[in-house]
PDB file of N, CA and C in Angstrom:
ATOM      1  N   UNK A   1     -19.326  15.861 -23.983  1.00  0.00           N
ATOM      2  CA  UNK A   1     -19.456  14.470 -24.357  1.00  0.00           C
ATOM      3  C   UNK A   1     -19.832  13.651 -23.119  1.00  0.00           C
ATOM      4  N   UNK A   2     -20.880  12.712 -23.126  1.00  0.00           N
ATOM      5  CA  UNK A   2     -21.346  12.545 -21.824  1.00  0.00           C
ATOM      6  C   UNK A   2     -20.568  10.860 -22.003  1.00  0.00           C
ATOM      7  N   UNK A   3     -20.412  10.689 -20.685  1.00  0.00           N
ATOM      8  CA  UNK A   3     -19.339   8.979 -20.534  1.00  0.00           C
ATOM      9  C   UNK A   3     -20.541   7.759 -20.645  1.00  0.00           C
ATOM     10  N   UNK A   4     -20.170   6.901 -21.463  1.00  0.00           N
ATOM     11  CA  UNK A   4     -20.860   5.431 -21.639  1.00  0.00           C
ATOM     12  C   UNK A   4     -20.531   4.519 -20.815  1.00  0.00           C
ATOM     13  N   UNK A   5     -19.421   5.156 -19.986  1.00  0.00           N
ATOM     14  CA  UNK A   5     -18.947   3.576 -19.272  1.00  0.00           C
ATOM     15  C   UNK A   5     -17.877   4.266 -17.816  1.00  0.00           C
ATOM     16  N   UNK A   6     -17.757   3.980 -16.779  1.00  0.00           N
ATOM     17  CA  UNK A   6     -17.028   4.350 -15.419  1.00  0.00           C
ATOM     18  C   UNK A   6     -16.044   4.197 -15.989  1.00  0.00           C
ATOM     19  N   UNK A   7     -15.729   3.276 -16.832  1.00  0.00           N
ATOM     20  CA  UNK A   7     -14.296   3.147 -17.763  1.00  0.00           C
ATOM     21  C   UNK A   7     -13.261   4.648 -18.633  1.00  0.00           C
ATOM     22  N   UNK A   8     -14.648   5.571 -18.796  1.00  0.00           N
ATOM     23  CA  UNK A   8     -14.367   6.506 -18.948  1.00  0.00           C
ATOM     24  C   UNK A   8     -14.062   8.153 -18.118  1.00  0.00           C
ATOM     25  N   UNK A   9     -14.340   8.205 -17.213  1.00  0.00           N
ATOM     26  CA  UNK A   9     -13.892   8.800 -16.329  1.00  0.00           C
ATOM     27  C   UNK A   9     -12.621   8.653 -15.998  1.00  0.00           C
ATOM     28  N   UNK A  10     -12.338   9.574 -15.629  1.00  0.00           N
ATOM     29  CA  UNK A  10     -10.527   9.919 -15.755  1.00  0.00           C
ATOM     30  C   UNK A  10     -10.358   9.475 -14.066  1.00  0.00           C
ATOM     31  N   UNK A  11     -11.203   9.698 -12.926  1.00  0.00           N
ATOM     32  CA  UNK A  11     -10.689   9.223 -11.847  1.00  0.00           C
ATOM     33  C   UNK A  11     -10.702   7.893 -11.623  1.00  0.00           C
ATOM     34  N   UNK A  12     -11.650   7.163 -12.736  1.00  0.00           N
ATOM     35  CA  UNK A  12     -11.831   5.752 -12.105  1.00  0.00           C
ATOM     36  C   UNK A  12     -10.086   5.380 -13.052  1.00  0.00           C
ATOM     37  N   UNK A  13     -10.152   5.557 -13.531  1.00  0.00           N
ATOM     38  CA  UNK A  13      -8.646   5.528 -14.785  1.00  0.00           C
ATOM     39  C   UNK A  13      -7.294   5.594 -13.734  1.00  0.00           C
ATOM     40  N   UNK A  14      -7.542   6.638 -12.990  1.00  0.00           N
ATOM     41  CA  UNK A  14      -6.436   6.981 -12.120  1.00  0.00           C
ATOM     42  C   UNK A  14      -6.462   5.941 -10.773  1.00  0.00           C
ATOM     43  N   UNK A  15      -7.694   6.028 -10.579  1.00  0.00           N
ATOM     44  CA  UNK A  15      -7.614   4.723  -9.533  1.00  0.00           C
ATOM     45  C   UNK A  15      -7.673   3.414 -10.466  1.00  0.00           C
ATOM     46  N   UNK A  16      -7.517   3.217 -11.561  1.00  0.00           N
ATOM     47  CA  UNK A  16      -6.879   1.531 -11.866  1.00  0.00           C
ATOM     48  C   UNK A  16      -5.212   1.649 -11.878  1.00  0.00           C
ATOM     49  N   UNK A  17      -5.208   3.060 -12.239  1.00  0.00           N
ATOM     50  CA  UNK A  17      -3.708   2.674 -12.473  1.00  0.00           C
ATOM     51  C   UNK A  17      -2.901   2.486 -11.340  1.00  0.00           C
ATOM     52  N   UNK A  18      -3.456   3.463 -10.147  1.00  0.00           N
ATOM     53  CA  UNK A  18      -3.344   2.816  -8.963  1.00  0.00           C
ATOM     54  C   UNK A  18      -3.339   2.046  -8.070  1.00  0.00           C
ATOM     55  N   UNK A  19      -3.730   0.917  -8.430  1.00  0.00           N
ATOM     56  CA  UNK A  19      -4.478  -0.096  -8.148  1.00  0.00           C
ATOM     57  C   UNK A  19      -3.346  -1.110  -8.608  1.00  0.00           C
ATOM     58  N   UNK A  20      -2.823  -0.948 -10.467  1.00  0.00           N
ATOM     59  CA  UNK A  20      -1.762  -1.747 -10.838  1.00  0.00           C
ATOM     60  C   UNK A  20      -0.198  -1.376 -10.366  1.00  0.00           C
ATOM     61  N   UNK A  21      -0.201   0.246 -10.240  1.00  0.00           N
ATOM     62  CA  UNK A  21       0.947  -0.003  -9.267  1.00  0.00           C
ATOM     63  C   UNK A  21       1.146  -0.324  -7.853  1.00  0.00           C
ATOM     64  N   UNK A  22      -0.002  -0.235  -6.940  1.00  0.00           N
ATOM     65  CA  UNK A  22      -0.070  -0.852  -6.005  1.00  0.00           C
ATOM     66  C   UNK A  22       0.181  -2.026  -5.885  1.00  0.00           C
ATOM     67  N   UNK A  23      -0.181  -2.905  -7.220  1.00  0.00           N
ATOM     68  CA  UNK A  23       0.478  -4.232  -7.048  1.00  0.00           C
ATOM     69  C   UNK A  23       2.000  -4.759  -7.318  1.00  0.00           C
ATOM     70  N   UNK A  24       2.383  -3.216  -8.057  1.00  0.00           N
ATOM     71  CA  UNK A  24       3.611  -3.857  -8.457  1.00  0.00           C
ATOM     72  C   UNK A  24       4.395  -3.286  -7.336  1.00  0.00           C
ATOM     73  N   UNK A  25       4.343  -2.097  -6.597  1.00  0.00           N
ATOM     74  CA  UNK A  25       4.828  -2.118  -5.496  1.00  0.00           C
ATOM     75  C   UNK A  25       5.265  -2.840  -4.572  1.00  0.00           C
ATOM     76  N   UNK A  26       3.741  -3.191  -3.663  1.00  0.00           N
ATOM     77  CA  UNK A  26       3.945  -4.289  -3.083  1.00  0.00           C
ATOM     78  C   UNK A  26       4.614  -5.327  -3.384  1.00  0.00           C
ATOM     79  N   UNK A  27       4.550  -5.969  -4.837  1.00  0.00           N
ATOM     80  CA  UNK A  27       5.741  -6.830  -5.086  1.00  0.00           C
ATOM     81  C   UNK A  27       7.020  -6.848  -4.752  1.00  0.00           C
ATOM     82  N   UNK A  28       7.545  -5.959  -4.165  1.00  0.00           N
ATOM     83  CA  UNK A  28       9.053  -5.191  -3.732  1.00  0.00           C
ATOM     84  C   UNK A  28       9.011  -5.720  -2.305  1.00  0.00           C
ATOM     85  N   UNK A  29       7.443  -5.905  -1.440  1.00  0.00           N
ATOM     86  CA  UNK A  29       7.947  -5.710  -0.041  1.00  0.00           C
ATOM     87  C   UNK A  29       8.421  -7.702   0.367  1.00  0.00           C
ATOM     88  N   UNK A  30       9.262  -7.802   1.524  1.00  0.00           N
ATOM     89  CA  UNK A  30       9.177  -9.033   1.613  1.00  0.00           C
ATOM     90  C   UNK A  30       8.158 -10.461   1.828  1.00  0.00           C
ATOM     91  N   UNK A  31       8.708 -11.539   1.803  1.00  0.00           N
ATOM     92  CA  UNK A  31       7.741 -11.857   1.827  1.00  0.00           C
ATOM     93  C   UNK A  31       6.332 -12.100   2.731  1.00  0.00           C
ATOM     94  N   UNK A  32       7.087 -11.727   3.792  1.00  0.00           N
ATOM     95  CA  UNK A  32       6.755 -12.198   5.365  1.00  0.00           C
ATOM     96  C   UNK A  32       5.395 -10.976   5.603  1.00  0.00           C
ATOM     97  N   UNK A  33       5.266 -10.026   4.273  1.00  0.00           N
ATOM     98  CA  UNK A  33       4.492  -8.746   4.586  1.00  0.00           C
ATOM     99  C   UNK A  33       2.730  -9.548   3.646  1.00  0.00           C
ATOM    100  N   UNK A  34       2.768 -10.547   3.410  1.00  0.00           N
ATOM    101  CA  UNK A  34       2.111 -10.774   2.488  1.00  0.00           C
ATOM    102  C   UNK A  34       0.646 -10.755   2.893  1.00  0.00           C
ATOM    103  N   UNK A  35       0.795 -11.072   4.138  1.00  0.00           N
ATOM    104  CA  UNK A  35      -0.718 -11.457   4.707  1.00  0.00           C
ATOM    105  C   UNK A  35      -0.744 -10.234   5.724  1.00  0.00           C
ATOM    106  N   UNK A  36       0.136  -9.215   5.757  1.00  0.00           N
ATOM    107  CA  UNK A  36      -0.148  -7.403   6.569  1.00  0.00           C
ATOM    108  C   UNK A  36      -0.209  -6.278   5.517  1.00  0.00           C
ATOM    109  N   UNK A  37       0.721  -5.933   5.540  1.00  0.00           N
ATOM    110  CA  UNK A  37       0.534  -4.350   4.554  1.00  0.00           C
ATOM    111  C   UNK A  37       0.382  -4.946   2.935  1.00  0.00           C
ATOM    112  N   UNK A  38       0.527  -5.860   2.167  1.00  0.00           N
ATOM    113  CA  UNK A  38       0.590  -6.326   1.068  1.00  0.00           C
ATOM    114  C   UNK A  38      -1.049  -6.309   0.975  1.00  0.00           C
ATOM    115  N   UNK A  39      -1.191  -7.485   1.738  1.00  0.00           N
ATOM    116  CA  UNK A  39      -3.015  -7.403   1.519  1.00  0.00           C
ATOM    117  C   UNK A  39      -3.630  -6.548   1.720  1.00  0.00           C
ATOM    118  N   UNK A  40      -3.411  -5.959   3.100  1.00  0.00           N
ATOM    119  CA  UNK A  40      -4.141  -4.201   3.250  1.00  0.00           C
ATOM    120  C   UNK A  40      -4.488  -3.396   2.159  1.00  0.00           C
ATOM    121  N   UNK A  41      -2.875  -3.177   1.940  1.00  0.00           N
ATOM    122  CA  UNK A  41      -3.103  -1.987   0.594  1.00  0.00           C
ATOM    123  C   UNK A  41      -3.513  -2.422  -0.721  1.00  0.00           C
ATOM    124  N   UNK A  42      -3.353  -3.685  -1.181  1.00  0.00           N
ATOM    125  CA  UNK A  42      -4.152  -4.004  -2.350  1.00  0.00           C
ATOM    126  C   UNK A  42      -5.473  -4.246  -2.428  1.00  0.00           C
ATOM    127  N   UNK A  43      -5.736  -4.398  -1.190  1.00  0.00           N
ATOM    128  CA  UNK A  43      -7.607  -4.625  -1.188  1.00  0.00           C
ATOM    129  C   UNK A  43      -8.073  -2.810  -1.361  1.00  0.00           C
ATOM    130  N   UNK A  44      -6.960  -2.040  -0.289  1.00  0.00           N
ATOM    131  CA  UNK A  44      -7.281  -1.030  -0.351  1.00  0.00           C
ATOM    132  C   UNK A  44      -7.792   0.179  -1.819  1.00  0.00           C
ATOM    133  N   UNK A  45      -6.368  -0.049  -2.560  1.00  0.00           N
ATOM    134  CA  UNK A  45      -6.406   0.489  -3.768  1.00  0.00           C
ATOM    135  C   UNK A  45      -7.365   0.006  -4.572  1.00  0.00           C
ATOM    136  N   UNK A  46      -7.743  -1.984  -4.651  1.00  0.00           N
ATOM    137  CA  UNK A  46      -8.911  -1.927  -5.745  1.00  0.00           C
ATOM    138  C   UNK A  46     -10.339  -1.776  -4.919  1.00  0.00           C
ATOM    139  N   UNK A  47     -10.477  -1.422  -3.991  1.00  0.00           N
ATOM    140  CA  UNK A  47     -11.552  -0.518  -3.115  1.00  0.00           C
ATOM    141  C   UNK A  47     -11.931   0.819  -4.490  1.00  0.00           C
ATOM    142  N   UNK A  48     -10.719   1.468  -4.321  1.00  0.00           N
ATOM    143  CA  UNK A  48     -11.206   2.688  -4.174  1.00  0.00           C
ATOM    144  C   UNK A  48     -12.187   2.375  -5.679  1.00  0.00           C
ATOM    145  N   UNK A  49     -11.031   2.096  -7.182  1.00  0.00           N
ATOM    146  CA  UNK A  49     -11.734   2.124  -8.082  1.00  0.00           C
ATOM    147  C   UNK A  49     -13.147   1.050  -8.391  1.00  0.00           C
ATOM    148  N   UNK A  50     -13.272   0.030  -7.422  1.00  0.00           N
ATOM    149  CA  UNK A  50     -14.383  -0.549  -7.437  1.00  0.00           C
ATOM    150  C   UNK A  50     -15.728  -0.380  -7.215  1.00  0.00           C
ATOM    151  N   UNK A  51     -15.359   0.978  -6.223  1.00  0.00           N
ATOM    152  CA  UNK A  51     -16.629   1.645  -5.570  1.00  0.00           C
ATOM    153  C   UNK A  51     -17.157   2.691  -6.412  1.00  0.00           C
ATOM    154  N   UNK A  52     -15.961   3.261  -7.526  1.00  0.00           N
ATOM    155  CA  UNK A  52     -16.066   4.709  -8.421  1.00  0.00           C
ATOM    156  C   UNK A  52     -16.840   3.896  -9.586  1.00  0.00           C
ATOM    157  N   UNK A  53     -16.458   3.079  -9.775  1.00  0.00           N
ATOM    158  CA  UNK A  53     -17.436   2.196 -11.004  1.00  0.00           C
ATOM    159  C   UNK A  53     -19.114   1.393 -10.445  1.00  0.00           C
ATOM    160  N   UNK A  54     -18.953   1.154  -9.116  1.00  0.00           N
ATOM    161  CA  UNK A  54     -19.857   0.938  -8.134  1.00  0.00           C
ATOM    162  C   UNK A  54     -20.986   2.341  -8.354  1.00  0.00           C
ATOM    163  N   UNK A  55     -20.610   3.448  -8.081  1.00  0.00           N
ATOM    164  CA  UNK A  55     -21.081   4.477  -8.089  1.00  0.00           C
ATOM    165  C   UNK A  55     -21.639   4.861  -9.481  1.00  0.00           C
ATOM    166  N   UNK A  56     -21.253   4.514 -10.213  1.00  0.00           N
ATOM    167  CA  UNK A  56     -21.527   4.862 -11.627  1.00  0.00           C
ATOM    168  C   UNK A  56     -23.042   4.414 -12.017  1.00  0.00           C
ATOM    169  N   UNK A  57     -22.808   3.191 -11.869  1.00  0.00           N
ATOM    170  CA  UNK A  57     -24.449   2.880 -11.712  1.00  0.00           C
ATOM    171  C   UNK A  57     -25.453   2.841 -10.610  1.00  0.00           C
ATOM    172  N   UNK A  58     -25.026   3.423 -10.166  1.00  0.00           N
ATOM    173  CA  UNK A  58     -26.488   3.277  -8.911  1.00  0.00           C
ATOM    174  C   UNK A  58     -27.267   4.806  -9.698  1.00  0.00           C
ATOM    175  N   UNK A  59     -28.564   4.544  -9.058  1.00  0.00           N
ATOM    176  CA  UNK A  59     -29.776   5.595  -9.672  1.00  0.00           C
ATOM    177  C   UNK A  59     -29.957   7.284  -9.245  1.00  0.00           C
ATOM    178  N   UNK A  60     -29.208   6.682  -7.816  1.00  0.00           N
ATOM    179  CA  UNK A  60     -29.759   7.987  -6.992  1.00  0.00           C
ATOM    180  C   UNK A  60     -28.387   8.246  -6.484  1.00  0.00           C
ATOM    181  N   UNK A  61     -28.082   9.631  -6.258  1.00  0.00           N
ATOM    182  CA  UNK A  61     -27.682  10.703  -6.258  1.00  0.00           C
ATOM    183  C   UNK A  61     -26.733  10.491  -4.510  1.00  0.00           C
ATOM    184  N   UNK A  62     -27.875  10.297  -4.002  1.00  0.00           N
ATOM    185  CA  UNK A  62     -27.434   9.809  -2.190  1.00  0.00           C
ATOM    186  C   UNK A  62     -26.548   8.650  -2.557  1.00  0.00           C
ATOM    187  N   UNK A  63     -27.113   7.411  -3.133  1.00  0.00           N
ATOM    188  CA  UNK A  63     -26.072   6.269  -3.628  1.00  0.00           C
ATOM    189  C   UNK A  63     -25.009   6.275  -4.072  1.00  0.00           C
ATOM    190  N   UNK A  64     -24.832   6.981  -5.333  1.00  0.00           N
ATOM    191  CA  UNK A  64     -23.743   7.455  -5.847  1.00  0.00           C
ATOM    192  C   UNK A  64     -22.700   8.263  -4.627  1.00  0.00           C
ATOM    193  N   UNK A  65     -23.289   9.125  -4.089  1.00  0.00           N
ATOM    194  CA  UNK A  65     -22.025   9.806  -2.664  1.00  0.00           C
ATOM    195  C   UNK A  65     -21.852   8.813  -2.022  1.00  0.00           C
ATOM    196  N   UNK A  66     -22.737   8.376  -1.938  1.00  0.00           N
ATOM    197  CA  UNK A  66     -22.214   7.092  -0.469  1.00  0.00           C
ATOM    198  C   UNK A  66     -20.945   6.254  -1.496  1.00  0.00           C
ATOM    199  N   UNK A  67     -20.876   5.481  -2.610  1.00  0.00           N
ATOM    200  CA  UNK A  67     -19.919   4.723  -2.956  1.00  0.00           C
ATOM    201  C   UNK A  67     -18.497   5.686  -3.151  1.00  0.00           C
ATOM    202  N   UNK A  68     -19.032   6.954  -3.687  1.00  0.00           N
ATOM    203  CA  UNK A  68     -17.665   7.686  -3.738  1.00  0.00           C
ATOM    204  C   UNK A  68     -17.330   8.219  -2.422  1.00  0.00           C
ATOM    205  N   UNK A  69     -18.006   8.372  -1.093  1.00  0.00           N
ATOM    206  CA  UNK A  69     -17.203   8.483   0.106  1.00  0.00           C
ATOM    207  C   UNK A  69     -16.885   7.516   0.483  1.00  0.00           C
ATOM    208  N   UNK A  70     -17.027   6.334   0.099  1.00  0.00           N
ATOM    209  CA  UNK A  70     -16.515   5.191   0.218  1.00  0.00           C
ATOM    210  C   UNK A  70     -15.121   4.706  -0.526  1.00  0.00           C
ATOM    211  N   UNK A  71     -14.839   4.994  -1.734  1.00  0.00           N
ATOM    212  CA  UNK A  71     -13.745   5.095  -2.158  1.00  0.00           C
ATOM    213  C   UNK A  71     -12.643   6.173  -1.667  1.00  0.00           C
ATOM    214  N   UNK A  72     -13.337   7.394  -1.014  1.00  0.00           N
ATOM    215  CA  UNK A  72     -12.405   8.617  -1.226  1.00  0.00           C
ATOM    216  C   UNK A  72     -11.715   7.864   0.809  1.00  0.00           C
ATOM    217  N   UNK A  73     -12.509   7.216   1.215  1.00  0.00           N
ATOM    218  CA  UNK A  73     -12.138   6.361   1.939  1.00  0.00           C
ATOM    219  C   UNK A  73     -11.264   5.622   2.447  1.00  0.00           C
ATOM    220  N   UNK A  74     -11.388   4.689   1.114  1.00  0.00           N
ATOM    221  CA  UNK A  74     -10.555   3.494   0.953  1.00  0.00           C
ATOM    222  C   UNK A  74      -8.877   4.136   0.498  1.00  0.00           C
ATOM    223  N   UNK A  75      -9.053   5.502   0.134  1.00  0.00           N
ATOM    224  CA  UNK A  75      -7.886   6.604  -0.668  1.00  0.00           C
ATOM    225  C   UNK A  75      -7.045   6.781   0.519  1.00  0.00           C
ATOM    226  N   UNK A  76      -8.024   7.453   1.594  1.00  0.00           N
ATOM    227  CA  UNK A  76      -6.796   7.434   3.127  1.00  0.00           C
ATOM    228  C   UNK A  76      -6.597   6.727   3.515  1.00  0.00           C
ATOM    229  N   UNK A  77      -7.064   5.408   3.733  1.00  0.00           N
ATOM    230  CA  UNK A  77      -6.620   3.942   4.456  1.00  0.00           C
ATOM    231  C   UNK A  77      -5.446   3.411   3.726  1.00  0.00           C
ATOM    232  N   UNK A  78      -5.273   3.954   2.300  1.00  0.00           N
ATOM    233  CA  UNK A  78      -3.972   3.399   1.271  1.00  0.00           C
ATOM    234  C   UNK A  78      -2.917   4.375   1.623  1.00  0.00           C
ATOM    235  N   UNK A  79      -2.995   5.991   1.830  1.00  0.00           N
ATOM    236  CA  UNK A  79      -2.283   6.732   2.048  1.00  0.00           C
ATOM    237  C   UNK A  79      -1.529   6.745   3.388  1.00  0.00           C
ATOM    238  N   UNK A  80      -2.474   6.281   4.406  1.00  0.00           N
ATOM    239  CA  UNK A  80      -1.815   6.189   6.006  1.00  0.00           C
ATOM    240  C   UNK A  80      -0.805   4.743   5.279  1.00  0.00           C
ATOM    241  N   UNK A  81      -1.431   3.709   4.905  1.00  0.00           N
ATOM    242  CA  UNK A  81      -0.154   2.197   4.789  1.00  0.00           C
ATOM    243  C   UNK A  81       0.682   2.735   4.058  1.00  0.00           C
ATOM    244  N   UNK A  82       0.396   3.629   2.770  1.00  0.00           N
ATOM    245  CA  UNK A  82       1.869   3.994   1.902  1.00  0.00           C
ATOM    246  C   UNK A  82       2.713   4.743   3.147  1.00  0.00           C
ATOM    247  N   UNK A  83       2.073   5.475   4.159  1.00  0.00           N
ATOM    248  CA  UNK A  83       3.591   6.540   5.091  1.00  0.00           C
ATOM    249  C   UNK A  83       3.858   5.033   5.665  1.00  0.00           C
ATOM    250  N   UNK A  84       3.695   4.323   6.297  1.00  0.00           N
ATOM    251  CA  UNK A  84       3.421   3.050   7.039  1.00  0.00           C
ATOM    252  C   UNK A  84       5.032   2.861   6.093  1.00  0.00           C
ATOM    253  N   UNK A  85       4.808   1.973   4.879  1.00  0.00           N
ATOM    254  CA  UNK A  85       5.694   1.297   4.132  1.00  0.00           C
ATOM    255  C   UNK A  85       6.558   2.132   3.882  1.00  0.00           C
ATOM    256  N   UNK A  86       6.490   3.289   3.699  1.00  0.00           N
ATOM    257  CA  UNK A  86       7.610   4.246   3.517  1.00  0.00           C
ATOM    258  C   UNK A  86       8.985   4.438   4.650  1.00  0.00           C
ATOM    259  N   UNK A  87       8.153   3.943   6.001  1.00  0.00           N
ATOM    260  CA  UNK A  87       8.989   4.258   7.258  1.00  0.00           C
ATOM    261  C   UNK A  87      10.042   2.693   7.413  1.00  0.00           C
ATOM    262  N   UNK A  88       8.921   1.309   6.574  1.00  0.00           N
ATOM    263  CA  UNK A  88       9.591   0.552   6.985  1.00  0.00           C
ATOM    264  C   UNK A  88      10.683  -0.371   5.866  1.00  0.00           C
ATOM    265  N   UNK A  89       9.946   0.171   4.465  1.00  0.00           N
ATOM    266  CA  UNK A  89      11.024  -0.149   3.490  1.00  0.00           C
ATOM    267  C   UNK A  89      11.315   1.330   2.389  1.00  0.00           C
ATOM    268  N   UNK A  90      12.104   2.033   3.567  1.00  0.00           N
ATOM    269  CA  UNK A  90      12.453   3.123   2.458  1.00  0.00           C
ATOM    270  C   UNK A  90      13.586   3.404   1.088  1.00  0.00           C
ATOM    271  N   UNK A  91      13.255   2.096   0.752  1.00  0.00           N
ATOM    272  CA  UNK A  91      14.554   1.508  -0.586  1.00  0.00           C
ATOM    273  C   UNK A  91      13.503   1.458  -1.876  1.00  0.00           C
ATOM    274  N   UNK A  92      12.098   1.383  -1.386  1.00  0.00           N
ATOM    275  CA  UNK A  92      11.309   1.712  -2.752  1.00  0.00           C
ATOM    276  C   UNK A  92      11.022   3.146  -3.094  1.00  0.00           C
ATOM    277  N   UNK A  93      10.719   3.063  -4.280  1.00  0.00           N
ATOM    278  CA  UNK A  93      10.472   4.721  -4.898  1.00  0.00           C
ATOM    279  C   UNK A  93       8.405   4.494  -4.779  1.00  0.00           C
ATOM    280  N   UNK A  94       8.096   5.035  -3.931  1.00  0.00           N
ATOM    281  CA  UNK A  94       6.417   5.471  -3.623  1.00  0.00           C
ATOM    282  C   UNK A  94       6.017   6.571  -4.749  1.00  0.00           C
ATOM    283  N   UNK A  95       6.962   7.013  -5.822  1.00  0.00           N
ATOM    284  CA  UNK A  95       6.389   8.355  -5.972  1.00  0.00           C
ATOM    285  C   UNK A  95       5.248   8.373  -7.095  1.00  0.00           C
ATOM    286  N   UNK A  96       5.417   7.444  -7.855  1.00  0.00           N
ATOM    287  CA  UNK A  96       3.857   7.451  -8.825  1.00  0.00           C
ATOM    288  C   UNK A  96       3.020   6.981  -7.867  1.00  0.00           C
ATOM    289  N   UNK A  97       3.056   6.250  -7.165  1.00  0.00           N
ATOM    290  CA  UNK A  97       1.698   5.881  -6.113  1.00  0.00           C
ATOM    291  C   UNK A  97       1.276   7.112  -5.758  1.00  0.00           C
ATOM    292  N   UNK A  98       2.013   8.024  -5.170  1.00  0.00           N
ATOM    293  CA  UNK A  98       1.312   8.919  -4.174  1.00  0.00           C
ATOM    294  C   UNK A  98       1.029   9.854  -5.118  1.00  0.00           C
ATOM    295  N   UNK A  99       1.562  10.136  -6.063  1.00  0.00           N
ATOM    296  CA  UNK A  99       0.852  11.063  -7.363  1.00  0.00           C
ATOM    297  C   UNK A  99      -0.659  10.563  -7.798  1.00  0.00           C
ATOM    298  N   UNK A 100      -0.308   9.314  -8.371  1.00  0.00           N
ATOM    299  CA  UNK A 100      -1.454   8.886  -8.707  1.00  0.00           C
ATOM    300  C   UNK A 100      -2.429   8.942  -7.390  1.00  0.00           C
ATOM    301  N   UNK A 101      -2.807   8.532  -6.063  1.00  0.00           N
ATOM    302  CA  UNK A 101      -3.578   8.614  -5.155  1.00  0.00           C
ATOM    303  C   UNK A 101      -3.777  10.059  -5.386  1.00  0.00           C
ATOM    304  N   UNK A 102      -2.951  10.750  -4.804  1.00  0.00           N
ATOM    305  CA  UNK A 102      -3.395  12.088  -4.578  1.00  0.00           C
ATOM    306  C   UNK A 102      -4.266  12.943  -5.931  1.00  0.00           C
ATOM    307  N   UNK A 103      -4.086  12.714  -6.662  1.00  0.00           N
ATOM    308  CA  UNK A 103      -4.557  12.989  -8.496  1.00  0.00           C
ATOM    309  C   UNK A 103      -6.092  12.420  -8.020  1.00  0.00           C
ATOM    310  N   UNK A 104      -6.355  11.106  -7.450  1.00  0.00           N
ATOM    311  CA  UNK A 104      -7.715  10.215  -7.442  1.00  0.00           C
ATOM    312  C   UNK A 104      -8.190  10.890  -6.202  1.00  0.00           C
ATOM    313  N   UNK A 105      -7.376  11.255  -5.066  1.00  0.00           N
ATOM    314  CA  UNK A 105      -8.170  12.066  -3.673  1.00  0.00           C
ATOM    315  C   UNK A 105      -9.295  13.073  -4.395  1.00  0.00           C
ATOM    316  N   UNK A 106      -7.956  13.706  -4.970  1.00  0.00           N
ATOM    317  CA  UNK A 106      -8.111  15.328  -5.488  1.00  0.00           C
ATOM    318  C   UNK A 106      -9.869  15.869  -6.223  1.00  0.00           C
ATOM    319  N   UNK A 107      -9.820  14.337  -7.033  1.00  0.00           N
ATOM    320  CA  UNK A 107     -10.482  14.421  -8.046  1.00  0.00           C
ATOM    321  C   UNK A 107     -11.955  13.901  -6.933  1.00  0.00           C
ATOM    322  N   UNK A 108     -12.016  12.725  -6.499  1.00  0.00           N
ATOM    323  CA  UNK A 108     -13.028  12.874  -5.419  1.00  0.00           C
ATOM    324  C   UNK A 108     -13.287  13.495  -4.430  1.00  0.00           C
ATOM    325  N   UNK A 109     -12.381  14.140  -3.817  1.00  0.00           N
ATOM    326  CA  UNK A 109     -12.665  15.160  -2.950  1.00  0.00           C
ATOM    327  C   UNK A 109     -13.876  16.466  -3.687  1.00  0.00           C
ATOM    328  N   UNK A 110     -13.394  16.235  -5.080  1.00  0.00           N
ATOM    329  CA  UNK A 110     -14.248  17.408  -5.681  1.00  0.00           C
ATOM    330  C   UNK A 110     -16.147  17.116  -5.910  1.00  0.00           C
ATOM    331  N   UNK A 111     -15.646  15.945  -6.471  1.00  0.00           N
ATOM    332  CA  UNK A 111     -17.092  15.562  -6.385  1.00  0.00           C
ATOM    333  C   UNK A 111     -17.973  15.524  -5.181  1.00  0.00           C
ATOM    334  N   UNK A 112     -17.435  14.798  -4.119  1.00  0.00           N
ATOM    335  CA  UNK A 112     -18.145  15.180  -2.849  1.00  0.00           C
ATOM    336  C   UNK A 112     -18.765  16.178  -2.315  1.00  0.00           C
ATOM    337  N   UNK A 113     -18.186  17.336  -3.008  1.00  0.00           N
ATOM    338  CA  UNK A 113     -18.511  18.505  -2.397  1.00  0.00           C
ATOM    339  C   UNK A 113     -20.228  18.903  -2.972  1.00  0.00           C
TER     340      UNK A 113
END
């Protein structure tokens, strides 16, 4: 069954949902984090799936890698701030984040290849 929409792809799926718990996460950290790791990682996370839907339409083949090494990207820049937040508020539970990221690495790492 071929996909009508980036909407359909299961990684761009995994990076929204990532994306919404990234926000609800961050909601946990104080407030004083709002304009450091808060903004970081939420620009970060809707990076990744912005670029996988980014990618969806471009024509060519080179284009398309470039937006998904660009997301698979934006995937470690969220993963280094999640150890980051982990060291400095370890009273939240990270663990669907890092499932879900790692599920969205996993899945672009493959395509890249």
């Amino acid at each position: 069954m071929a996909t009508k929409s980036f909407k359909d792809l299961i990684v761009w799926q995994k990076s929204r949902d990532l994306a919404v718990e990234t926000y609800i996460l961050t909601g946990h950290f104080p407030q004083s984090e709002l304009y450091g790791l808060t903004s970081q990682m939420r620009r970060a996370a809707i990076s990744i799936s912005s670029n996988i839907a980014e990618s969806y339409h471009r024509f060519h083949a080179k284009e398309k890698k470039q937006f998904l090494a660009i997301a698979f990207a934006s995937g470690a820049e969220l993963e280094s701030q999640i150890e980051i937040s982990k060291i400095l508020f370890p009273k939240i539970d990270y663990a669907r984040a890092e499932i879900l990221l790692s599920e969205a690495m996993r899945i672009l790492n493959t395509f890249l290849k």
